[in-house]
Every structure is written in structure tokens, then in C-alpha cells.
N, C-alpha and C. Protein backbone atom coordinates (compact mmCIF):
# COMPACT_ATOMS: atom_id res chain seq x y z
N UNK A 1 -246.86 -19.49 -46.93
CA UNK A 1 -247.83 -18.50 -46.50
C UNK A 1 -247.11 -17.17 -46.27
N UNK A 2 -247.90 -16.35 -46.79
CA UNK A 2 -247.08 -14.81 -46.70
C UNK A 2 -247.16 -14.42 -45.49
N UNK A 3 -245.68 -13.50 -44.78
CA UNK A 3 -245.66 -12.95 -43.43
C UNK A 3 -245.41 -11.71 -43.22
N UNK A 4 -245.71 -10.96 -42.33
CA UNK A 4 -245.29 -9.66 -41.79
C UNK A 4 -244.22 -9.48 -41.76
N UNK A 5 -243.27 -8.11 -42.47
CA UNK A 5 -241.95 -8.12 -42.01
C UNK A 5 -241.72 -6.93 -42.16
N UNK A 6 -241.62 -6.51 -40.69
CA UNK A 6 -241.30 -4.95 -40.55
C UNK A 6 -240.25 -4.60 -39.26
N UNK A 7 -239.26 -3.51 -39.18
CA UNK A 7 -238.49 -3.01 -38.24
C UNK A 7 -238.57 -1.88 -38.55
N UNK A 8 -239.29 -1.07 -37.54
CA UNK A 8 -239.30 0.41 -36.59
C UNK A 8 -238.51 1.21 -35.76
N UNK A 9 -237.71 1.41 -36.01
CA UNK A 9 -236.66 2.08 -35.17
C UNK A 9 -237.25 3.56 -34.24
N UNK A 10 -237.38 3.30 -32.79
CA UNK A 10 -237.79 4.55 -32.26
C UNK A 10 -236.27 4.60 -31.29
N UNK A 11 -236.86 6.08 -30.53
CA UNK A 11 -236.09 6.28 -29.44
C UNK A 11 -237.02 7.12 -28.26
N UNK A 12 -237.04 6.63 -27.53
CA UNK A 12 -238.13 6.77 -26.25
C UNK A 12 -236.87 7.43 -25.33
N UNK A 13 -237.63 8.68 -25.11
CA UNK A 13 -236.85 9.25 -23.89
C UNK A 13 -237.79 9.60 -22.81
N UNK A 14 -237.74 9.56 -21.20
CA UNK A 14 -238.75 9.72 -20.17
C UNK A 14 -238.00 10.44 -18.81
N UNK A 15 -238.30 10.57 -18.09
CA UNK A 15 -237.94 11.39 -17.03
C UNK A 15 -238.02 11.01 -15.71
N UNK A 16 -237.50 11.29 -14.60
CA UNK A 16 -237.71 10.81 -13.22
C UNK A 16 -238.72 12.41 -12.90
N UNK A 17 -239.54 11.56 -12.14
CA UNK A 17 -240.80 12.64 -11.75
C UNK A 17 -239.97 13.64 -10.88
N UNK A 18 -240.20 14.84 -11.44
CA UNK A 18 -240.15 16.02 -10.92
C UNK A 18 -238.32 16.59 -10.93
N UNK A 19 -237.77 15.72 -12.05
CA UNK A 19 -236.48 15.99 -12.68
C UNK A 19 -235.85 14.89 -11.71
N UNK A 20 -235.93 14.89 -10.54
CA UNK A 20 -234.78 14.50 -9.68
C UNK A 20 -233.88 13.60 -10.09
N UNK A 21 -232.80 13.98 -9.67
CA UNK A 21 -231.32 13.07 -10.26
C UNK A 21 -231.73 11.91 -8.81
N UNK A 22 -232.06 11.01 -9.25
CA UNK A 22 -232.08 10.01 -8.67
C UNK A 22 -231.51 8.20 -8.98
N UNK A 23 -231.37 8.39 -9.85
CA UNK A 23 -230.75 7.15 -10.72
C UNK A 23 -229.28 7.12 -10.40
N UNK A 24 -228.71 6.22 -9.65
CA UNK A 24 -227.76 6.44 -8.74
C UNK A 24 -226.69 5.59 -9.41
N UNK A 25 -225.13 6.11 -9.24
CA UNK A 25 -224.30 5.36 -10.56
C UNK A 25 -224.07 4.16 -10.42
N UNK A 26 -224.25 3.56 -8.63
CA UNK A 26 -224.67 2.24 -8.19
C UNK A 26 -225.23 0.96 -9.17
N UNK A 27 -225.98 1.58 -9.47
CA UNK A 27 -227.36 0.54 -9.76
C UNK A 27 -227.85 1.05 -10.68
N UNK A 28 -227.31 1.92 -11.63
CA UNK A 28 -227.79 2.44 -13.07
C UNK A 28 -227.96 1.23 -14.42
N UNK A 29 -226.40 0.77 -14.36
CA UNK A 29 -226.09 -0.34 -15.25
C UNK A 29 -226.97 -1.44 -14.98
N UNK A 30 -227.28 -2.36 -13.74
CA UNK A 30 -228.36 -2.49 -13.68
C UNK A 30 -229.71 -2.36 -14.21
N UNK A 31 -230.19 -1.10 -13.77
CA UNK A 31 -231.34 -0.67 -14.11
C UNK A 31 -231.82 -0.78 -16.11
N UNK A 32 -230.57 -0.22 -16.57
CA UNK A 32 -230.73 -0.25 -17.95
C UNK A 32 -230.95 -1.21 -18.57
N UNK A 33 -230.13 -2.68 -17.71
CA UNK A 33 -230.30 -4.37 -18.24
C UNK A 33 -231.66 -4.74 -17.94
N UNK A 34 -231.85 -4.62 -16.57
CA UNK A 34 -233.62 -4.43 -16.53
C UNK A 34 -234.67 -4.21 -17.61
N UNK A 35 -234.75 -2.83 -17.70
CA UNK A 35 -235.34 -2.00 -18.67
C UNK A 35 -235.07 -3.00 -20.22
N UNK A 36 -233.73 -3.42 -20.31
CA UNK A 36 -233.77 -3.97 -21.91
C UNK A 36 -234.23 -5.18 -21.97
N UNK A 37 -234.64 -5.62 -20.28
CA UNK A 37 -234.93 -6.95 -20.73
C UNK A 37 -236.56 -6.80 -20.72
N UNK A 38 -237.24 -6.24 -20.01
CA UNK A 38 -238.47 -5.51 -20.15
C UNK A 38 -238.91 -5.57 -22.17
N UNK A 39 -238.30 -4.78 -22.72
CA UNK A 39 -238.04 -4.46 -23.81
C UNK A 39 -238.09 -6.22 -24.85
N UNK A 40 -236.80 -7.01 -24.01
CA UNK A 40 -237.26 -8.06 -25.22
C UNK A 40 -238.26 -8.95 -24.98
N UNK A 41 -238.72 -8.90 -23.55
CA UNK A 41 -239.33 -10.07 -23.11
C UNK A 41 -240.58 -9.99 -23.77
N UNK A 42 -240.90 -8.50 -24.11
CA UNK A 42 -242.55 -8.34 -25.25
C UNK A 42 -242.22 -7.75 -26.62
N UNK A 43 -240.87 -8.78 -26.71
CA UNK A 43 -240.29 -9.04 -28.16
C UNK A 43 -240.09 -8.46 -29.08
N UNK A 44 -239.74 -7.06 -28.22
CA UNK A 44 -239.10 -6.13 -29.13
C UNK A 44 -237.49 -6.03 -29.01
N UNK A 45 -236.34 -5.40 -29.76
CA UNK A 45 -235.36 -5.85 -29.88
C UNK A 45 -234.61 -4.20 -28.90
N UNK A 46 -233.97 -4.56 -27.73
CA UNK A 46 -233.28 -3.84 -27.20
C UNK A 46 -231.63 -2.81 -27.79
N UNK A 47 -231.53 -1.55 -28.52
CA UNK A 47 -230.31 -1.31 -28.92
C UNK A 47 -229.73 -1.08 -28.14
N UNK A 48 -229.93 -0.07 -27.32
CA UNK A 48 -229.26 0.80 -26.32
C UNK A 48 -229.99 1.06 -25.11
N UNK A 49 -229.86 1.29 -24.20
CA UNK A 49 -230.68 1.72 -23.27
C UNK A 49 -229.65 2.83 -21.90
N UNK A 50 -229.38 3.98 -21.93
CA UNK A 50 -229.06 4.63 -21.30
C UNK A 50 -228.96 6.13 -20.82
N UNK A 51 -228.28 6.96 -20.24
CA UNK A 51 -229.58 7.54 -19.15
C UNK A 51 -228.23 8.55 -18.10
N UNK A 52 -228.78 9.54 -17.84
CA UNK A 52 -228.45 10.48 -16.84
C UNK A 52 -228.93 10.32 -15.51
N UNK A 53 -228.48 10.73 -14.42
CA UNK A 53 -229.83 10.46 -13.15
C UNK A 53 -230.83 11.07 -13.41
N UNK A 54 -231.50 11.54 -13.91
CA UNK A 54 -232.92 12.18 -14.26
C UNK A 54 -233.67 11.85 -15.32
N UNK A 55 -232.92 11.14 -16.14
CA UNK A 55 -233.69 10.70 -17.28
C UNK A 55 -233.19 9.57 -18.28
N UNK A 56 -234.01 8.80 -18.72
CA UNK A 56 -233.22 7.44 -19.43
C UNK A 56 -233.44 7.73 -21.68
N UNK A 57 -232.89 7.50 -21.76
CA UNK A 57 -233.21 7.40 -23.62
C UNK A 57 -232.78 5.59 -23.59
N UNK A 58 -234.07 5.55 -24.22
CA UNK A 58 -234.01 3.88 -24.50
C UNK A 58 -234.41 3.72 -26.69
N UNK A 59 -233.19 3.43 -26.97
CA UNK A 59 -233.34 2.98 -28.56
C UNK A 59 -233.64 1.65 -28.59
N UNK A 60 -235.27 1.21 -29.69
CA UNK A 60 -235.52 -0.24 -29.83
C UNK A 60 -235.89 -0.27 -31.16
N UNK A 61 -235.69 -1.76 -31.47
CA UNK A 61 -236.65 -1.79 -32.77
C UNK A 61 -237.60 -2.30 -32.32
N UNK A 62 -238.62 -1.53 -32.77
CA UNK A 62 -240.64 -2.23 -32.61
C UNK A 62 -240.53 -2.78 -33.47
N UNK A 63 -241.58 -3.82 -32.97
CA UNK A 63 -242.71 -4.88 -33.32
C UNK A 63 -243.57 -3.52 -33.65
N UNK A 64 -244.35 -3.95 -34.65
CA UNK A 64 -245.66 -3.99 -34.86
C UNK A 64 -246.59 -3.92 -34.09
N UNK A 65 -246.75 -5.20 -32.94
CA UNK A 65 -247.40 -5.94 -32.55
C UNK A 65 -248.10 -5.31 -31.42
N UNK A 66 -247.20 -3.98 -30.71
CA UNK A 66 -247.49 -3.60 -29.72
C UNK A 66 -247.28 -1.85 -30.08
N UNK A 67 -247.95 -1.28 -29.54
CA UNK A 67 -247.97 -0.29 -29.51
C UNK A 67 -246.62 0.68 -28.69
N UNK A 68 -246.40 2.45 -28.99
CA UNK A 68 -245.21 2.91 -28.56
C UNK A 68 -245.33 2.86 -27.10
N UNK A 69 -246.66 3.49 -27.25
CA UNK A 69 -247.62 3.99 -25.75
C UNK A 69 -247.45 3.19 -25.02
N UNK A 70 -247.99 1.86 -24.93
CA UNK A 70 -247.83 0.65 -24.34
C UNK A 70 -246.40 -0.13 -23.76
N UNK A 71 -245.73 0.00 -24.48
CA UNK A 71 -244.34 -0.26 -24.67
C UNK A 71 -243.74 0.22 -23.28
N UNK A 72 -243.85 1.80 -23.48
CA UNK A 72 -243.15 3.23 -22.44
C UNK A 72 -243.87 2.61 -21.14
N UNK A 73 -245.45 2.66 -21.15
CA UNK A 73 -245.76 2.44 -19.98
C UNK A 73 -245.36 0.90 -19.47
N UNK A 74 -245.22 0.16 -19.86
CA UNK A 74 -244.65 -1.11 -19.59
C UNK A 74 -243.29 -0.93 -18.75
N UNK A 75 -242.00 -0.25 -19.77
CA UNK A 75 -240.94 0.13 -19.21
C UNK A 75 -241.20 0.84 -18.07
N UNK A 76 -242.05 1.67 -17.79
CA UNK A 76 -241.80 2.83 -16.91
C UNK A 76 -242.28 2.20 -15.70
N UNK A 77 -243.66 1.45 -15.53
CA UNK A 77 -244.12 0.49 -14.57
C UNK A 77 -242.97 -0.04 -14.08
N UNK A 78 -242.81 -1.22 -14.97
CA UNK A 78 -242.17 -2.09 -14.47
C UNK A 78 -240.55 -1.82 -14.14
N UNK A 79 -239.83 -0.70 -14.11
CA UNK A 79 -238.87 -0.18 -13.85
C UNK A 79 -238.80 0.35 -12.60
N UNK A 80 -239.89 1.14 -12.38
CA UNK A 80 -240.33 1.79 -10.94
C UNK A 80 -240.71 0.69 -9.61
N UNK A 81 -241.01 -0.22 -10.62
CA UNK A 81 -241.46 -1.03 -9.42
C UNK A 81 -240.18 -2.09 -9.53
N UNK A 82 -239.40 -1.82 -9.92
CA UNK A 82 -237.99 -2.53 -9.63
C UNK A 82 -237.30 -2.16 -8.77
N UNK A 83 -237.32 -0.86 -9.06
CA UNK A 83 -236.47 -0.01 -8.16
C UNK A 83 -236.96 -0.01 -6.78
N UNK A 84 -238.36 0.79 -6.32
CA UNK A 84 -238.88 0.83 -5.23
C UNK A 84 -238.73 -0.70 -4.48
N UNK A 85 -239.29 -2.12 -5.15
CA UNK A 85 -238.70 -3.29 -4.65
C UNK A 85 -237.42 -3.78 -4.30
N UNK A 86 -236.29 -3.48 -4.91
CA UNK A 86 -235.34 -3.18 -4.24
C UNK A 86 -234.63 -1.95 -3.27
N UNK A 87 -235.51 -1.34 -2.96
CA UNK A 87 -235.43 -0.28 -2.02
C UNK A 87 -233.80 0.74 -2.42
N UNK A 88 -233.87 0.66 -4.04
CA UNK A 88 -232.50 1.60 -3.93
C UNK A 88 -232.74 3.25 -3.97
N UNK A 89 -233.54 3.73 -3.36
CA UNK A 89 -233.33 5.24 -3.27
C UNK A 89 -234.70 5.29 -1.89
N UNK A 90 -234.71 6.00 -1.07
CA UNK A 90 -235.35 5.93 0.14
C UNK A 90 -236.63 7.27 -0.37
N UNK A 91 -237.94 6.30 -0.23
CA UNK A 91 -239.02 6.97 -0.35
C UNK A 91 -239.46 6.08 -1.94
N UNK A 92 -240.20 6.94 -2.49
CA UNK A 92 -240.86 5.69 -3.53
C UNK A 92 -240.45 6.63 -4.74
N UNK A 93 -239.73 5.79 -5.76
CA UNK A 93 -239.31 6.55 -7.11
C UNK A 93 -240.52 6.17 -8.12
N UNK A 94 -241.27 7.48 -8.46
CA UNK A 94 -241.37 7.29 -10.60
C UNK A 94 -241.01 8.22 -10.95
N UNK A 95 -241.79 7.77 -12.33
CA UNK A 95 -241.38 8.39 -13.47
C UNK A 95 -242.06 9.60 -13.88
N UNK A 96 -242.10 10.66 -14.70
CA UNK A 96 -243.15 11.60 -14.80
C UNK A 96 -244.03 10.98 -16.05
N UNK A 97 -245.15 11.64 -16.09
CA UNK A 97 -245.42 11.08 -17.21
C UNK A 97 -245.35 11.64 -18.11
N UNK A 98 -245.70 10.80 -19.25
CA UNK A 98 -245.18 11.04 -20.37
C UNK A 98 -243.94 10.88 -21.33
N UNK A 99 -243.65 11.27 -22.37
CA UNK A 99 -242.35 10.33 -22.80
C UNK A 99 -242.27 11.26 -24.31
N UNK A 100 -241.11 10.88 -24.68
CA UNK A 100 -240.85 11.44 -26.12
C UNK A 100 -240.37 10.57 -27.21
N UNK A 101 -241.12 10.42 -28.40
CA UNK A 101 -240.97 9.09 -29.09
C UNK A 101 -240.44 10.01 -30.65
N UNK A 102 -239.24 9.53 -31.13
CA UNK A 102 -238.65 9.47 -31.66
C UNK A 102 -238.18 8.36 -33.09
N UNK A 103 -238.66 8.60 -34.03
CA UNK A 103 -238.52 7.80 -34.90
C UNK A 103 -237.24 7.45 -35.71
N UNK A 104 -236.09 6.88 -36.42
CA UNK A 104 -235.11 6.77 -37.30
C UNK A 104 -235.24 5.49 -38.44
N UNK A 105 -234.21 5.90 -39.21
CA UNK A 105 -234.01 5.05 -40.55
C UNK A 105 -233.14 3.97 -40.03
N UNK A 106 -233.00 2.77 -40.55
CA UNK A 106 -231.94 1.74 -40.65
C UNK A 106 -230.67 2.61 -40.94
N UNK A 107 -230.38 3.87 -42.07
CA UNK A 107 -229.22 4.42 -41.91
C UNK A 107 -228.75 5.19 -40.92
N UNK A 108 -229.67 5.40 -39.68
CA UNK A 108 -229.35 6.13 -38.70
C UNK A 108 -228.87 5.57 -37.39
N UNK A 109 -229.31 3.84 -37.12
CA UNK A 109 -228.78 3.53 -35.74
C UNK A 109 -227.75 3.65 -35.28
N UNK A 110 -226.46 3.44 -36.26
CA UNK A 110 -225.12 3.80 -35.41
C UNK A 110 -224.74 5.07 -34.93
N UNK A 111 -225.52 6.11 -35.59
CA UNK A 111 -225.10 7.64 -35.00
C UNK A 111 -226.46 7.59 -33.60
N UNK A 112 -227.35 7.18 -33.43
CA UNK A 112 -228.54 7.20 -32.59
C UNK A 112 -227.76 6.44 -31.39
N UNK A 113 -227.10 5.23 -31.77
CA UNK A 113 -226.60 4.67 -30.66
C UNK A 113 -225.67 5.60 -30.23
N UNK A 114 -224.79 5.80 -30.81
CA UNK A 114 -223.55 6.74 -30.09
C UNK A 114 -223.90 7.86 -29.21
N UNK A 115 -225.24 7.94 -29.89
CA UNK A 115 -225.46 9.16 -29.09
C UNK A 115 -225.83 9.18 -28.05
N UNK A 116 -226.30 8.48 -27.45
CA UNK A 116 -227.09 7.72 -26.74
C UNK A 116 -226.03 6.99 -25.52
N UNK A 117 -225.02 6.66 -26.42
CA UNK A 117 -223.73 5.95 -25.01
C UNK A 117 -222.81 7.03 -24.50
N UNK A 118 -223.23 8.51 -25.24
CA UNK A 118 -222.10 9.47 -25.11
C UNK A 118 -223.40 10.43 -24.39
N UNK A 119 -224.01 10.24 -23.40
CA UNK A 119 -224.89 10.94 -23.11
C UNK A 119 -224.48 11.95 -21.78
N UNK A 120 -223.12 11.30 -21.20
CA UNK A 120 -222.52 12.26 -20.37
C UNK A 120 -221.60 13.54 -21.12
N UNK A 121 -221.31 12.95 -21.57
CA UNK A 121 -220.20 13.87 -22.55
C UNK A 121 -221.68 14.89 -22.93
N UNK A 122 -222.57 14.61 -23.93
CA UNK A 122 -223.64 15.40 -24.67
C UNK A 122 -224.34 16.67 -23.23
N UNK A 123 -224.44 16.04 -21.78
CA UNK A 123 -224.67 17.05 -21.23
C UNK A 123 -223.53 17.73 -20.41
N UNK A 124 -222.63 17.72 -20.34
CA UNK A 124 -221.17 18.60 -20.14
C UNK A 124 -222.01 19.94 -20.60
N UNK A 125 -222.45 20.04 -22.15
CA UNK A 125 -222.33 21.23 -22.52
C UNK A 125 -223.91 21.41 -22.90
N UNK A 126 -225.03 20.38 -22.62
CA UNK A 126 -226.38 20.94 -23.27
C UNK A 126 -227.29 20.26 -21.86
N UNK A 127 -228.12 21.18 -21.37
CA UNK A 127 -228.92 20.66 -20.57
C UNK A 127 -230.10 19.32 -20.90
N UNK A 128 -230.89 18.71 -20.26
CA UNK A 128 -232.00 18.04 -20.70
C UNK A 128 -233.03 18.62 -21.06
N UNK A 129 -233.44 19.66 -20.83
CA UNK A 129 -234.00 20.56 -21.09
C UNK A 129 -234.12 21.15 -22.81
N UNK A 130 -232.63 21.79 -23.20
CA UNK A 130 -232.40 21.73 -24.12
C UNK A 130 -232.20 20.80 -25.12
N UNK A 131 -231.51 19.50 -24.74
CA UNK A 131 -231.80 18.20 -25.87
C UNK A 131 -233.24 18.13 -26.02
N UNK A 132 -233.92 17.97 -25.16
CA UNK A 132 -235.44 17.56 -25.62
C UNK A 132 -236.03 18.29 -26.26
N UNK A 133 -235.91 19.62 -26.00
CA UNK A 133 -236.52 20.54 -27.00
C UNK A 133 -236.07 20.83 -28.60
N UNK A 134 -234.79 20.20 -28.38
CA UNK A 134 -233.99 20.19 -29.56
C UNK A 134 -234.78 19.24 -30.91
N UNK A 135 -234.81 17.57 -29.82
CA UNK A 135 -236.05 16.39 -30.03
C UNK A 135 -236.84 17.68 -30.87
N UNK A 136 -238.03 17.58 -30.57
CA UNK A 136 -239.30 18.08 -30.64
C UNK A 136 -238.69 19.18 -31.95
N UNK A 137 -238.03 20.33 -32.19
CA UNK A 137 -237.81 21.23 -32.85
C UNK A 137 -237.12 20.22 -34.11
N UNK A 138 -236.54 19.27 -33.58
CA UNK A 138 -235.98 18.87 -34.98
C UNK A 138 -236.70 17.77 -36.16
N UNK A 139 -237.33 17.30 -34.90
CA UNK A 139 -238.90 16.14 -35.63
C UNK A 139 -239.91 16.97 -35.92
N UNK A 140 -239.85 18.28 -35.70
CA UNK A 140 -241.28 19.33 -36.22
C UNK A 140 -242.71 18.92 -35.33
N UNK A 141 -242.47 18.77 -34.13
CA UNK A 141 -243.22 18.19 -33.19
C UNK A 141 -244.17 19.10 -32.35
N UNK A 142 -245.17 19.60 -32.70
CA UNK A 142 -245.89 20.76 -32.30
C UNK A 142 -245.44 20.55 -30.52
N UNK A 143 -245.82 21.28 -30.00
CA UNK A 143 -245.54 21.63 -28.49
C UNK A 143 -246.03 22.80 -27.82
N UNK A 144 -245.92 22.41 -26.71
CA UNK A 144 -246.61 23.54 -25.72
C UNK A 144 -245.66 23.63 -24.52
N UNK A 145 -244.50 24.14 -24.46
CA UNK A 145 -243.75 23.94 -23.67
C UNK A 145 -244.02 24.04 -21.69
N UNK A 146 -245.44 24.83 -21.89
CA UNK A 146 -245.74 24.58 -20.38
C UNK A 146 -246.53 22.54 -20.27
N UNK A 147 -246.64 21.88 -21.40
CA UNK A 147 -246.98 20.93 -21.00
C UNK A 147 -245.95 19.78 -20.97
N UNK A 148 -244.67 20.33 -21.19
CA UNK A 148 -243.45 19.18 -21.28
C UNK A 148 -243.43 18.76 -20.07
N UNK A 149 -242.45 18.19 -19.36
CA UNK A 149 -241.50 17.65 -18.53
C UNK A 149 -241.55 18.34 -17.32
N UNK A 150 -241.51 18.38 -16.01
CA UNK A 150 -241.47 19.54 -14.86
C UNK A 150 -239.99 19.26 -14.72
N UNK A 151 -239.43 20.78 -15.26
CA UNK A 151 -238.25 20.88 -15.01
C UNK A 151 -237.74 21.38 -14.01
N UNK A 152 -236.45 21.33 -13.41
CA UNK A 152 -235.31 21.78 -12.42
C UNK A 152 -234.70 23.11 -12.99
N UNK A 153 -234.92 24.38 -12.25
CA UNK A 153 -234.12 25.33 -12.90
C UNK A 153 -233.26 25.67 -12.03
């Protein structure tokens, strides 16, 4: 019997509400194993998953099966309510909403991953601000920049 056979490569990037560097170097590594297990448990395949205190970039291959939308809000739920349940930052953490979805080729994951594990090094010299807009300008991603992200200036 004939079957479905497809791999989607995105890259989902999201934000801590209202920028704050809150993702603490404690309990980051953590948080990211979390998040990837989030990721396979609705059987999608975890690459990378990592992150600044203010904001996480998570690379997966989709399923089909489930939507991007769905996916993000899944992660972002169920991340927030990890955190706040373990009481690691005092007062109640989310996420902002919204998210930035990012598509690639099978010839692109090893430069997507790298990029992605070198994400301290990448802001040394470029804000979040600027990567994301970079995102958006380089996928040809219409925008309205008063409706992005509430940034920290």
C-alpha cells in the first residue's frame, strides 16, 4: 500500500515576552531538552534547539501531520508552563506571541545547525533585533515592523 513520505525542514524562532533576558544559564540546557522533547513526543524530529536569554531558535523536521502554528504553540505552552512549575525565575514567565517560521533544503541543515549552536558568538556582533529582521528580509517576508516582537532598546 502506497505511503506518505515527506521531510520539512523549518526553523521556528520566538521570544520571551517583552524581550526580557530571562532564560537563565542555570537551567537553559535543560529547558532546550524539554522543548526537544515536546517536539518529538508529537513526532516531529528535534535538530537543534537553542537560544539566548530572550529568545530560543528551535530547528525541526515536520511531519505533515501537524501544523507550524500548532507545533510553536505547543512548544511555547508547554515550555512556559515548565518553567513557571518549576519556579525558575520569580513571577510568571511567557512567551510573546508570535513566532518566525523559517523554511530550508536538506542541503542546508548543517549550516542552519551551526548556526544555531553558534548563537552566542552570532550576537557578540548582531543584535536580535537585527537577525530577525535579517530572517524576514532574506525569506522576502512582507512585514510591518511596528507589528514584530516588543523590543528592548
Amino acid at each position: 500500500m502506497p505511503g506518505t513520505f515527506s521531510q520539512v525542514y523549518i526553523q521556528v524562532v520566538f521570544a520571551v515576552k517583552g524581550r526580557e533576558n530571562l532564560i537563565g544559564k542555570a537551567w537553559k540546557d535543560d529547558l532546550h531538552k524539554y522543548i526537544a522533547g515536546i517536539i518529538k513526543g508529537k513526532g516531529h524530529k528535534s535538530i537543534i534547539v537553542n537560544g539566548m536569554p530572550d529568545h530560543i531558535h528551535v530547528f525541526i523536521g515536520l511531519k505533515p501531520a501537524m501544523s507550524i502554528s500548532d507545533l510553536a504553540r505547543d512548544i511555547k505552552n508547554n515550555s512556559s508552563k515548565w518553567i513557571n512549575d518549576n519556579k525558575l525565575i520569580q513571577g510568571k514567565f511567557q512567551w510573546q506571541e508570535g513566532y518566525g517560521a523559517f523554511s530550508y533544503s536538506q542541503s542546508h541543515i548543517e549550516n542552519v545547525y551551526n548556526y544555531i549552536l553558534n548563537q552566542e558568538e552570532h550576537h557578540k556582533v548582531k543584535s536580535f533585533r537585527e537577525e530577525y529582521i535579517d530572517f524576514l528580509k532574506k525569506f522576502e517576508i512582507e512585514h510591518d515592523e511596528k507589528y514584530l516582537f516588543e523590543w528592548i532598546e
